[in-house]
PDB file of N, CA and C in Angstrom:
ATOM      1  N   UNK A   1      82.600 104.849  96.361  1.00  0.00           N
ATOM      2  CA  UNK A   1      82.320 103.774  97.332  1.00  0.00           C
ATOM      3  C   UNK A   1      83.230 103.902  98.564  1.00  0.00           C
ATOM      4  N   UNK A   2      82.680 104.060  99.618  1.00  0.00           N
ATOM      5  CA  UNK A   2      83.510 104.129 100.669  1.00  0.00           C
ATOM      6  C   UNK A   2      83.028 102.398 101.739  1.00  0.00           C
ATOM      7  N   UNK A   3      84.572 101.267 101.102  1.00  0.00           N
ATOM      8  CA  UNK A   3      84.634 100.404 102.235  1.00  0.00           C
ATOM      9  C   UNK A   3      85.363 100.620 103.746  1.00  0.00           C
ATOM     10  N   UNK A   4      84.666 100.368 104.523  1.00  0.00           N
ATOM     11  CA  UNK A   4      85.809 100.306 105.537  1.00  0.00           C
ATOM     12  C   UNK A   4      85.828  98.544 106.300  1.00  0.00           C
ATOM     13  N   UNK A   5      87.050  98.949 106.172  1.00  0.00           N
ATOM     14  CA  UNK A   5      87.731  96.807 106.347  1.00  0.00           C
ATOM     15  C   UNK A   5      88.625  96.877 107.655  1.00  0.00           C
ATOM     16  N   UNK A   6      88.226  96.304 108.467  1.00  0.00           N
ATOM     17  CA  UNK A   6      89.396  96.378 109.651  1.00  0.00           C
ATOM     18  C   UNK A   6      90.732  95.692 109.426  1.00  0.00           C
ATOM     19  N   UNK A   7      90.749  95.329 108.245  1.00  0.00           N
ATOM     20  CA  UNK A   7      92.074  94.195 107.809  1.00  0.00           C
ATOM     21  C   UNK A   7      93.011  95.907 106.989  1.00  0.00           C
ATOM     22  N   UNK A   8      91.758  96.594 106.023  1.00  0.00           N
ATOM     23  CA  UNK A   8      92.695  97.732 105.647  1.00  0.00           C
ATOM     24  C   UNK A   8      93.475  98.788 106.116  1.00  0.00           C
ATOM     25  N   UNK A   9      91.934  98.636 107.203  1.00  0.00           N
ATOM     26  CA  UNK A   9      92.715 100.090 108.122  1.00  0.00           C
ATOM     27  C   UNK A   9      93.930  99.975 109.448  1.00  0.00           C
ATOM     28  N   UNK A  10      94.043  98.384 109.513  1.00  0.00           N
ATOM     29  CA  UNK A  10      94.867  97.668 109.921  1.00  0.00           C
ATOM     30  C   UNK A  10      96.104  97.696 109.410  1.00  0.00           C
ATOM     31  N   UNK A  11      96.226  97.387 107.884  1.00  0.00           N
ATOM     32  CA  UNK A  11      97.308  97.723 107.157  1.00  0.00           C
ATOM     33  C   UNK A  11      98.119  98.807 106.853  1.00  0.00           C
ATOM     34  N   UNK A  12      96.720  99.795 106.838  1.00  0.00           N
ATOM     35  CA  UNK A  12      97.827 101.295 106.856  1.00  0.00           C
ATOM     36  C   UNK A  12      98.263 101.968 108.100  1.00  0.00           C
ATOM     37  N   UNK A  13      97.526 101.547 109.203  1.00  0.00           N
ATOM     38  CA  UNK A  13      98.318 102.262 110.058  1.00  0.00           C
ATOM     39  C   UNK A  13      99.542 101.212 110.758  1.00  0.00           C
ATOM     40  N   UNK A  14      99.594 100.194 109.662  1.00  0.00           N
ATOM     41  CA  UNK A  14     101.102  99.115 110.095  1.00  0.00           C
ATOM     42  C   UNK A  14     102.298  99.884 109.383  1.00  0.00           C
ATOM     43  N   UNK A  15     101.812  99.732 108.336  1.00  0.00           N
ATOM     44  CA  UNK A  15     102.815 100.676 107.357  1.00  0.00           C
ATOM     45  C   UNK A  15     103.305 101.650 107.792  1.00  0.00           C
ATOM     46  N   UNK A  16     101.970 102.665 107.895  1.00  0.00           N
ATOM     47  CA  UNK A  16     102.252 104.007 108.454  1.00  0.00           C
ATOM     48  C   UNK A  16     103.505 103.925 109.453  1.00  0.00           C
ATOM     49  N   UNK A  17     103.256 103.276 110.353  1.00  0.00           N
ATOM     50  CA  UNK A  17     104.162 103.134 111.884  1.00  0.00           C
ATOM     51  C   UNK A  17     105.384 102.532 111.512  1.00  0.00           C
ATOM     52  N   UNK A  18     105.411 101.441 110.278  1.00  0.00           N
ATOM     53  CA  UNK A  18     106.362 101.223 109.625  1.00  0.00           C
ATOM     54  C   UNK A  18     107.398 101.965 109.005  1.00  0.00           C
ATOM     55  N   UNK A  19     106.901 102.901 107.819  1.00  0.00           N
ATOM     56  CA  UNK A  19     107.526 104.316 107.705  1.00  0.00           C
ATOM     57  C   UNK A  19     107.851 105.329 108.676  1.00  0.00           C
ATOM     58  N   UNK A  20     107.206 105.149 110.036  1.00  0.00           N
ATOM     59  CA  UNK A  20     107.436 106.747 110.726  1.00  0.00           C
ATOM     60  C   UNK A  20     108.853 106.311 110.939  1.00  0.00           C
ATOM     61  N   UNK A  21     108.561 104.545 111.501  1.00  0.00           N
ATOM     62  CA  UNK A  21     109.876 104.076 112.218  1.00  0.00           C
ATOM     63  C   UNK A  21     111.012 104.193 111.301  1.00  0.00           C
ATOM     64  N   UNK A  22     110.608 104.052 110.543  1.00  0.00           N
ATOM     65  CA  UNK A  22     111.819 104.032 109.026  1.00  0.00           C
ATOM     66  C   UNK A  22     112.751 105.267 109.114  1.00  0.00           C
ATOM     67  N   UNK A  23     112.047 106.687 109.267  1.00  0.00           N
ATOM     68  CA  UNK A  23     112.418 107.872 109.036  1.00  0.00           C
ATOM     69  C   UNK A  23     113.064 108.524 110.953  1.00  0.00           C
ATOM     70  N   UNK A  24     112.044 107.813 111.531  1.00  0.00           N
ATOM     71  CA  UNK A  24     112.900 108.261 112.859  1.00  0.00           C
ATOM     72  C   UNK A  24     114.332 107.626 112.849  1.00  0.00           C
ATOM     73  N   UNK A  25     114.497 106.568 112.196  1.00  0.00           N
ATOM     74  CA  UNK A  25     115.226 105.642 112.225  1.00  0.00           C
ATOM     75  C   UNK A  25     116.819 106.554 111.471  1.00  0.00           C
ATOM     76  N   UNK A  26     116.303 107.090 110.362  1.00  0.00           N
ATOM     77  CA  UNK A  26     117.150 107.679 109.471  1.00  0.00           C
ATOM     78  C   UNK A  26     117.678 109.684 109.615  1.00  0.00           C
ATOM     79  N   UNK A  27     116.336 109.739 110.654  1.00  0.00           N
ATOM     80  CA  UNK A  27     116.978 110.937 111.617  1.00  0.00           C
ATOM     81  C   UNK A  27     117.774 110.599 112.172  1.00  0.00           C
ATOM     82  N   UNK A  28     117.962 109.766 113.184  1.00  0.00           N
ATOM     83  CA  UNK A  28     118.860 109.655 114.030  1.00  0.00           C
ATOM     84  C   UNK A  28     120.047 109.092 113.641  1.00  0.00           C
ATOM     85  N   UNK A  29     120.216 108.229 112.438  1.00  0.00           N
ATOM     86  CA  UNK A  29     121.317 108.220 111.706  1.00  0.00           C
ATOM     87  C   UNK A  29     122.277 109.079 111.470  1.00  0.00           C
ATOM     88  N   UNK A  30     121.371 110.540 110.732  1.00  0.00           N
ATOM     89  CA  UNK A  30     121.749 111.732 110.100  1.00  0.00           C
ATOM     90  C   UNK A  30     122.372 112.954 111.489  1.00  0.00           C
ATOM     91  N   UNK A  31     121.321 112.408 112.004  1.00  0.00           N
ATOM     92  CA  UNK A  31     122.237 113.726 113.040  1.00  0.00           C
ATOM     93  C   UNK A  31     123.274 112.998 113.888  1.00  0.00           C
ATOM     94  N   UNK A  32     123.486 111.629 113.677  1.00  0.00           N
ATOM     95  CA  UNK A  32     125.029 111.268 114.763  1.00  0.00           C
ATOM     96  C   UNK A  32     125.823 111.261 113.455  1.00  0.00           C
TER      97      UNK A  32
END
């Protein structure tokens, strides 16, 4: 079954952007 929900695909690319920020976040930690 393929749904598509604008509330889901909403959610993952929150997350997503959530995590990138997470990890850019923890690069720049690591290299100062």
């Amino acid at each position: 079954h393929v749904i598509r929900r604008p509330r889901v695909v909403a959610w993952m690319r929150r997350t997503f952007a959530a995590t990138y920020v997470v990890l850019a976040a923890r690069m720049a930690a690591t290299s100062r």
